[in-house]
Protein backbone atom coordinates (compact mmCIF):
# COMPACT_ATOMS: atom_id res chain seq x y z
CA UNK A 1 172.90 205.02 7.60
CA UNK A 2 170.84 203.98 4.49
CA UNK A 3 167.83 206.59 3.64
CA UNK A 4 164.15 205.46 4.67
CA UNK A 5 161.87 205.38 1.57
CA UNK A 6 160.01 208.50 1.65
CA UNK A 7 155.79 207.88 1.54
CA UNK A 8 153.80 210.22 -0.42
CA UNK A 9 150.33 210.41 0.80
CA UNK A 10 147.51 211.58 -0.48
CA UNK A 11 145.42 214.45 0.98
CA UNK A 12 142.42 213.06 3.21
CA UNK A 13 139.94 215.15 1.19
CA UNK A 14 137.73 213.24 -1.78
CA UNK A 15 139.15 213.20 -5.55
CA UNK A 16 136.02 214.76 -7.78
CA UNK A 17 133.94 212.14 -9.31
CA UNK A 18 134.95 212.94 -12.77
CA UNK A 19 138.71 212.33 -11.71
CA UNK A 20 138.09 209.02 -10.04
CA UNK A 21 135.44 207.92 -13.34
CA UNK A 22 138.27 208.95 -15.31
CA UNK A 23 141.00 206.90 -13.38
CA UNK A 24 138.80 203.91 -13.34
CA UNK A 25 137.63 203.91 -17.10
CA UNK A 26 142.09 204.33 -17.66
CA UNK A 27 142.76 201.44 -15.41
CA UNK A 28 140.14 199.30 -17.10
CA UNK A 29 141.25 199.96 -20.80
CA UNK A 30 144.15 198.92 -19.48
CA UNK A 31 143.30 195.97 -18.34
CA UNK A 32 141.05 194.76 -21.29
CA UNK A 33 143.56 196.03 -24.27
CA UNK A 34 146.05 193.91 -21.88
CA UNK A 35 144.53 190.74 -20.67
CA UNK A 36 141.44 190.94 -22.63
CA UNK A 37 137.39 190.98 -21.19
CA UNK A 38 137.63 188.38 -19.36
CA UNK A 39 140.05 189.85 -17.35
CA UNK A 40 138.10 192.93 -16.13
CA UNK A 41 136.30 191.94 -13.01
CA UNK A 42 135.56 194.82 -10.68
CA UNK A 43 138.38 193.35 -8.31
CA UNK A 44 141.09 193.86 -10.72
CA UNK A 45 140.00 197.33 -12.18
CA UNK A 46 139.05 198.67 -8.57
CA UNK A 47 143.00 197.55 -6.75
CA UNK A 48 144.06 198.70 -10.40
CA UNK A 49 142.59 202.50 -10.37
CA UNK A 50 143.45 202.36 -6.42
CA UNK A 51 139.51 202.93 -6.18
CA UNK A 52 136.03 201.68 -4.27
CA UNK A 53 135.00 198.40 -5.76
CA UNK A 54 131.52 199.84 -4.29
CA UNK A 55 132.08 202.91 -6.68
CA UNK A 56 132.08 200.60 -9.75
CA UNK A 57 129.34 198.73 -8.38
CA UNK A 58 127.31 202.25 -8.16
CA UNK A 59 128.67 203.65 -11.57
CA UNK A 60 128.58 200.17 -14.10
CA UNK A 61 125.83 197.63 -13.62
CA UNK A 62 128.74 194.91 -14.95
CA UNK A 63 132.07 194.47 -15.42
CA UNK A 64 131.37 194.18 -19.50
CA UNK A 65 129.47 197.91 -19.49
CA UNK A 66 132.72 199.19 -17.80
CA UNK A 67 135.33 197.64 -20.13
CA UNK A 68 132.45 198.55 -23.35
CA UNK A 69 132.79 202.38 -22.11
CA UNK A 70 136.69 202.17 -20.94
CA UNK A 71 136.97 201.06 -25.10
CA UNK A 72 135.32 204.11 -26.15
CA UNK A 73 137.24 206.46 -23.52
CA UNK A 74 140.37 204.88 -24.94
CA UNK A 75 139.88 204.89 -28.16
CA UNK A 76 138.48 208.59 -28.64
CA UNK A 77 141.87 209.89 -28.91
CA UNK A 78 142.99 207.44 -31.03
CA UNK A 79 140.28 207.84 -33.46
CA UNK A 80 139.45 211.40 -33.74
CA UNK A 81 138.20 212.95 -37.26
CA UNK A 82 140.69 215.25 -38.62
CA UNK A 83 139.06 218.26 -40.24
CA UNK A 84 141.38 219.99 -43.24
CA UNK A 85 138.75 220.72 -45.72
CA UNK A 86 138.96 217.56 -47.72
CA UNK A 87 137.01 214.95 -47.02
CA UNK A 88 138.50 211.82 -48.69
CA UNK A 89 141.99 212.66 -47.24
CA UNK A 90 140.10 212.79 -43.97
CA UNK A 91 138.66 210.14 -43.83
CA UNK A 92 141.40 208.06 -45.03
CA UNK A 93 143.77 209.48 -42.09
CA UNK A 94 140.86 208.45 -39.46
CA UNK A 95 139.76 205.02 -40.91
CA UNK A 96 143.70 204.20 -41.65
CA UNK A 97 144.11 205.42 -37.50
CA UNK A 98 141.00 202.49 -36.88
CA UNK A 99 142.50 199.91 -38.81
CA UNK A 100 145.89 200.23 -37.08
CA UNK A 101 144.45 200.84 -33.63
CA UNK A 102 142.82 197.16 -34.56
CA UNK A 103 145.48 195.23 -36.54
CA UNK A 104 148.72 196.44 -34.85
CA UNK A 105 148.11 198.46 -31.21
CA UNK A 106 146.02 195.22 -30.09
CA UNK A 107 142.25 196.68 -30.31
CA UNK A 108 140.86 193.48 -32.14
CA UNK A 109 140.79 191.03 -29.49
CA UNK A 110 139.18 193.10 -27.32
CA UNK A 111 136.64 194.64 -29.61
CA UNK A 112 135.42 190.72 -31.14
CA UNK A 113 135.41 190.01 -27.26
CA UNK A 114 132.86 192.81 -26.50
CA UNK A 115 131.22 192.52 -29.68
CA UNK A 116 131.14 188.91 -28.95
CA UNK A 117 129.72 189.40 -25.33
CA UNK A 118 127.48 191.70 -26.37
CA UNK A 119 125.23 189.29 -28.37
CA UNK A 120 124.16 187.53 -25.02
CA UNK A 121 124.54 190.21 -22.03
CA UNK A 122 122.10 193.11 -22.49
CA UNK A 123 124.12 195.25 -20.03
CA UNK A 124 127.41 194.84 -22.64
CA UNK A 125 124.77 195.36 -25.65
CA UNK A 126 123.30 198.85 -23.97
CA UNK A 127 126.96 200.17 -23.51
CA UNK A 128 128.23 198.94 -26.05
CA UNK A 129 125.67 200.51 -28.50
CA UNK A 130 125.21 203.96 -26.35
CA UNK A 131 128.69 204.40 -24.67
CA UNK A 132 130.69 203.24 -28.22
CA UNK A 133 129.05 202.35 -31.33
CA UNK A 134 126.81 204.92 -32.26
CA UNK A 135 129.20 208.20 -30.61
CA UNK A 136 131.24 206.85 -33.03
CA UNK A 137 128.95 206.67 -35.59
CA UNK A 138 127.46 209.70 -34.64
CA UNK A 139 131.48 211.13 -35.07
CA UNK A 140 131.64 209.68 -38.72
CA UNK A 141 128.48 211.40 -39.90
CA UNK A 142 129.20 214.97 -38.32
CA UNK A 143 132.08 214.92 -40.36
CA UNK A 144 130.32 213.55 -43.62
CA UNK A 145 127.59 216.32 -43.12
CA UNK A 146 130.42 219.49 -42.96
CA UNK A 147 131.42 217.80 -46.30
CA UNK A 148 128.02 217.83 -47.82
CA UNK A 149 127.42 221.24 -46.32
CA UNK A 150 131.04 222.48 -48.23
CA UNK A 151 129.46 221.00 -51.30
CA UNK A 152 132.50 218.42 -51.17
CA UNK A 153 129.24 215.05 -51.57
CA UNK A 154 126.20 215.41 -52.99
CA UNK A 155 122.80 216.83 -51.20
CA UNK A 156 121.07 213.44 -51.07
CA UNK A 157 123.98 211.27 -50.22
CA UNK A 158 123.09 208.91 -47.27
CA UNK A 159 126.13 209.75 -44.78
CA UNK A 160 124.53 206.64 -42.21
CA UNK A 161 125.16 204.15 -44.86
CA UNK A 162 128.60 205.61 -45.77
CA UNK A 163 129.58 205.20 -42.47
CA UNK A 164 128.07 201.88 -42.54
CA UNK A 165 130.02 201.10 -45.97
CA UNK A 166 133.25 202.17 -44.57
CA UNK A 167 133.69 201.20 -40.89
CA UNK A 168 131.24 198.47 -41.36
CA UNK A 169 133.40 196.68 -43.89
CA UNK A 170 136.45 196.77 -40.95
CA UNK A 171 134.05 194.95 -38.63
CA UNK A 172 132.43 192.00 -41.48
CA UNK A 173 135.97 191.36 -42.42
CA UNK A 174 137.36 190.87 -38.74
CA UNK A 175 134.28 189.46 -36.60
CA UNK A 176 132.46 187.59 -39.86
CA UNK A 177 135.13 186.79 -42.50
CA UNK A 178 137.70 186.47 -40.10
CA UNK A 179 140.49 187.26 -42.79
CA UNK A 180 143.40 189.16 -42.89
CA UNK A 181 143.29 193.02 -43.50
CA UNK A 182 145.74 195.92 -43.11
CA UNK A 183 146.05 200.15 -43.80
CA UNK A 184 145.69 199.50 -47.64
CA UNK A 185 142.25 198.35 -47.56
CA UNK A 186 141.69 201.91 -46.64
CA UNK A 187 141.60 203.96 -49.93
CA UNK A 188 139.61 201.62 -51.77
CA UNK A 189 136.92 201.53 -48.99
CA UNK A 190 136.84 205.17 -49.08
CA UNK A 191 136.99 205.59 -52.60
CA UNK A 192 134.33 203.27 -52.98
CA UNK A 193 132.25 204.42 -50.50
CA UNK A 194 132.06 208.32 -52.24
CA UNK A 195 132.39 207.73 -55.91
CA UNK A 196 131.08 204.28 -56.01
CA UNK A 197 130.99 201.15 -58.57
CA UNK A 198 128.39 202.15 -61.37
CA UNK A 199 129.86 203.16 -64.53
CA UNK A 200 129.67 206.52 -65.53
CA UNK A 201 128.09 207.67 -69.03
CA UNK A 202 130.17 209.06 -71.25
């Protein structure tokens, strides 16, 4: 007699929020770095995460704020700021870990999708702004301030605009340029960005 497949059911009692948020944000990433945006509808993400489609209606006011804050939740990992005391190697490991999350792990269609989106759909522009672009931001320049604090850039140095310099030049060459770039863009941008293009009296 052939065994019956065995069932395994889950306890009647309610997962915590944070576990289900967590579970949906996963199954969405999923979905977007996948199929792209237009595939995250609160259908898909909902039978995907095994969750309430009423629960993403009650937690995202779209289906673009969910996949802008699923990116981020994704992504953190990926991109976290190493710390080892010297700055330029640092930030070469983390912008080198951006520029292959984009180029070869499949980030870039979905990012020029939400960045793309985000120019008409308010909701998309709020999360993307507040749930992805300026954490990250935010990220870059804690970092750039322990340097200046070691004494490892200058006093008066403007971190904003050297994470603007650096990251920014990732996003101008794949949403505005639209050319080919890869991991060995990454030391010039960083050397560029901290010891810059004047020349230097001798």
């Amino acid at each position: 007699m052939s065994e019956q497949p065995t069932t395994v059911r889950r306890g009647r009692g309610r997962r915590p929020a944070a576990e289900v948020r967590a579970g949906v944000l996963a199954a969405a990433a999923r979905v977007l770095l996948r199929d792209g945006l237009s595939a995250v509808t609160f259908d898909r993400v909902a039978k995907e995460a095994g969750s309430s489609k009423m629960t993403l209606y009650k937690w995202w006011p779209s289906p673009g704020a969910l996949a802008a804050e699923a990116y981020f939740a994704q992504s953190a990992p990926v991109l976290a700021f190493p710390e080892t005391g010297d700055v330029r190697a640092d930030l070469i490991s983390q912008l080198t870990s951006f520029v292959r999350w984009l180029t070869r792990d499949g980030a870039a269609t979905p990012v020029s999708e939400l960045v793309g989106a985000a120019q008409m759909d308010p909701q998309v522009a709020h999360a993307w702004a507040e749930r992805y672009a300026r954490p990250r931001r935010e990220l870059a320049c804690e970092r750039l301030r322990t340097a200046q604090r070691q004494g490892q850039l200058r006093g008066d140095a403007d971190l904003e605009v050297i994470a603007d310099q650096l990251w920014g030049a990732c996003y101008h060459r794949l949403l505005v340029l639209k050319v080919p770039f890869d991991e060995s863009l990454v030391p010039r941008l960083v050397d560029q960005a901290l010891y810059g293009a004047a020349r230097v009296e001798r």
